[in-house]
C-alpha atoms as a PDB file:
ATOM      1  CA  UNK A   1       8.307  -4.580  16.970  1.00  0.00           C
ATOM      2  CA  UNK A   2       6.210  -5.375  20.532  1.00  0.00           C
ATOM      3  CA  UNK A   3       4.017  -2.443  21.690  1.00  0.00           C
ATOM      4  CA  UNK A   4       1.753  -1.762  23.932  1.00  0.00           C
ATOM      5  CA  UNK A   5      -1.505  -2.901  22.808  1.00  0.00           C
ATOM      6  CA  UNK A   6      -3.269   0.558  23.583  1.00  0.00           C
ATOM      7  CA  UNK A   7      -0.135   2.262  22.104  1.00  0.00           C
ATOM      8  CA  UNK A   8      -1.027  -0.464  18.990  1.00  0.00           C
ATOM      9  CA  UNK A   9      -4.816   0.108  18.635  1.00  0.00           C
ATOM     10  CA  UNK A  10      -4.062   4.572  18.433  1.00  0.00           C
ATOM     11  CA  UNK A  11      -1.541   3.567  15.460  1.00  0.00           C
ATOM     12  CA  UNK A  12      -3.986   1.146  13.605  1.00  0.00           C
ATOM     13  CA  UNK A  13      -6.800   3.865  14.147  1.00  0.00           C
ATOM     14  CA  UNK A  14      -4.198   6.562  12.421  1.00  0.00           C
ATOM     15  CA  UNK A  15      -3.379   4.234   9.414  1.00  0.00           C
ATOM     16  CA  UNK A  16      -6.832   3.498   8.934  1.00  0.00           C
ATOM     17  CA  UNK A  17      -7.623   7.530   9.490  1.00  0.00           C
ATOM     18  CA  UNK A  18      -5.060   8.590   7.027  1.00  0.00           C
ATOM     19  CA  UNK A  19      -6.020   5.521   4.538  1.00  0.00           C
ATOM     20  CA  UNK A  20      -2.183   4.319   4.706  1.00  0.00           C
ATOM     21  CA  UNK A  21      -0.881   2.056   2.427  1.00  0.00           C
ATOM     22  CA  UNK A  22       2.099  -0.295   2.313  1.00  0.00           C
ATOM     23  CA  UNK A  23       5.000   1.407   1.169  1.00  0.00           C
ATOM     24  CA  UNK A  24       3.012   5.529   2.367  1.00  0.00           C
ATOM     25  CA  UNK A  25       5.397   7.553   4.976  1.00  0.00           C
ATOM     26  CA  UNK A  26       3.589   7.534   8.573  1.00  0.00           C
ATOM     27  CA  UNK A  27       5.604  10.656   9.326  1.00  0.00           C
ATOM     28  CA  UNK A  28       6.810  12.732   6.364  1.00  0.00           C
ATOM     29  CA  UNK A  29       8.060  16.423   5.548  1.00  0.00           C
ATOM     30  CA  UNK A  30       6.055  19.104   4.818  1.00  0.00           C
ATOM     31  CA  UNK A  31       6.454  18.691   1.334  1.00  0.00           C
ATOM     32  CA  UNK A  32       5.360  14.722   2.082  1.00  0.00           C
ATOM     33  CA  UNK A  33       8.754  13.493   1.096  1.00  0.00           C
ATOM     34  CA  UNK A  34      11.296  11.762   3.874  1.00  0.00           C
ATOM     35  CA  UNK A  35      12.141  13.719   7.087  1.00  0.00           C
ATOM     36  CA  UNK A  36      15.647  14.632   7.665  1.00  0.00           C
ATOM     37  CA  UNK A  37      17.505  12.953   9.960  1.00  0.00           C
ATOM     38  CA  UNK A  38      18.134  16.231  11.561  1.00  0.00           C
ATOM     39  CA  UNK A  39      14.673  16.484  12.116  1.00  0.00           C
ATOM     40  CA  UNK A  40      14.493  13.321  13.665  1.00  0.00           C
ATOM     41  CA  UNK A  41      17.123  13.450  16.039  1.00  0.00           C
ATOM     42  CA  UNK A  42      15.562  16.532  17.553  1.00  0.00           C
ATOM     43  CA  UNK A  43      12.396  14.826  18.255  1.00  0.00           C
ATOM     44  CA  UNK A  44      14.327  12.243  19.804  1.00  0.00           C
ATOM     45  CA  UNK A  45      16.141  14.346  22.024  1.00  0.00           C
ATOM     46  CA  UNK A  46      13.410  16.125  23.003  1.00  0.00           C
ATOM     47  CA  UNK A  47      11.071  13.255  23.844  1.00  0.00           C
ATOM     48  CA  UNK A  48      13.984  11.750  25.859  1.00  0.00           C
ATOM     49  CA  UNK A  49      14.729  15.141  27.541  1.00  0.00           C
ATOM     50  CA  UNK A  50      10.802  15.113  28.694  1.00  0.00           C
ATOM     51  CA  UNK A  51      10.675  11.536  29.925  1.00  0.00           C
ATOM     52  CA  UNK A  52      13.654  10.533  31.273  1.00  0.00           C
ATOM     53  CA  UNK A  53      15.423  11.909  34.492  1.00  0.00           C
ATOM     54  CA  UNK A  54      18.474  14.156  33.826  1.00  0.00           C
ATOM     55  CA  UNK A  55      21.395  11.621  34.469  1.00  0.00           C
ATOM     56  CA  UNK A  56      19.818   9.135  32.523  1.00  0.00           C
ATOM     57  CA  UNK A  57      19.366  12.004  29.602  1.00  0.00           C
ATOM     58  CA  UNK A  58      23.132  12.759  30.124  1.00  0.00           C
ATOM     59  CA  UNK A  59      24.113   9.241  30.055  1.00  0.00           C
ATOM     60  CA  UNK A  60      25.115   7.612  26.188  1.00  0.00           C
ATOM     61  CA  UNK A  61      22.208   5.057  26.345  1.00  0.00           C
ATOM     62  CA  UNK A  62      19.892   5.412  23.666  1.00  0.00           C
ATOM     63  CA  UNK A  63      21.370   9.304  23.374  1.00  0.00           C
ATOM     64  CA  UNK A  64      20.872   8.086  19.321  1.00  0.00           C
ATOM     65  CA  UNK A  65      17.962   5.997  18.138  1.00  0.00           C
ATOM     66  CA  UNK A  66      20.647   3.735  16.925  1.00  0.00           C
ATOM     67  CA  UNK A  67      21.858   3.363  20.478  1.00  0.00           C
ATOM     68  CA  UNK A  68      19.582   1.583  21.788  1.00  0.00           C
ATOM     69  CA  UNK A  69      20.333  -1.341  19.532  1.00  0.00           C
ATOM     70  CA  UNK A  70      24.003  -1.818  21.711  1.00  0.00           C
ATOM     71  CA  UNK A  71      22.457  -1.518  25.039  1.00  0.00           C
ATOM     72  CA  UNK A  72      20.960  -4.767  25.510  1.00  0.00           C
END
């Protein structure tokens, strides 16, 4: 997917930091299996929550990762 190319080069430092191979988890559980999706969703609303002004928040755009694939 298009990034930012600063955004970019801090992700290619942290595979290269964490010696990431195809197929290795960039995030992971403690117990370096899959996160839960409940764990995931909280992120999400709490990155949304700190970025985005409150109506937007409130709104149902992109209020699930999945979302944002039916906005366009």
């Amino acid at each position: 997917m298009p990034g930012h190319p600063a955004l970019t080069r801090i992700l290619r430092q942290h595979f290269e930091d964490e010696q990431l191979q195809p197929g290795d988890l960039l995030f992971q559980s403690e117990s370096g299996g899959v996160l839960a999706g409940s764990v995931i969703r909280r992120a999400w609303r709490s990155a949304r929550k700190a970025v985005l002004p409150q109506h937007v928040f409130e709104s149902p755009t992109g209020r699930r990762g999945y979302d944002i694939r039916h906005t366009r």
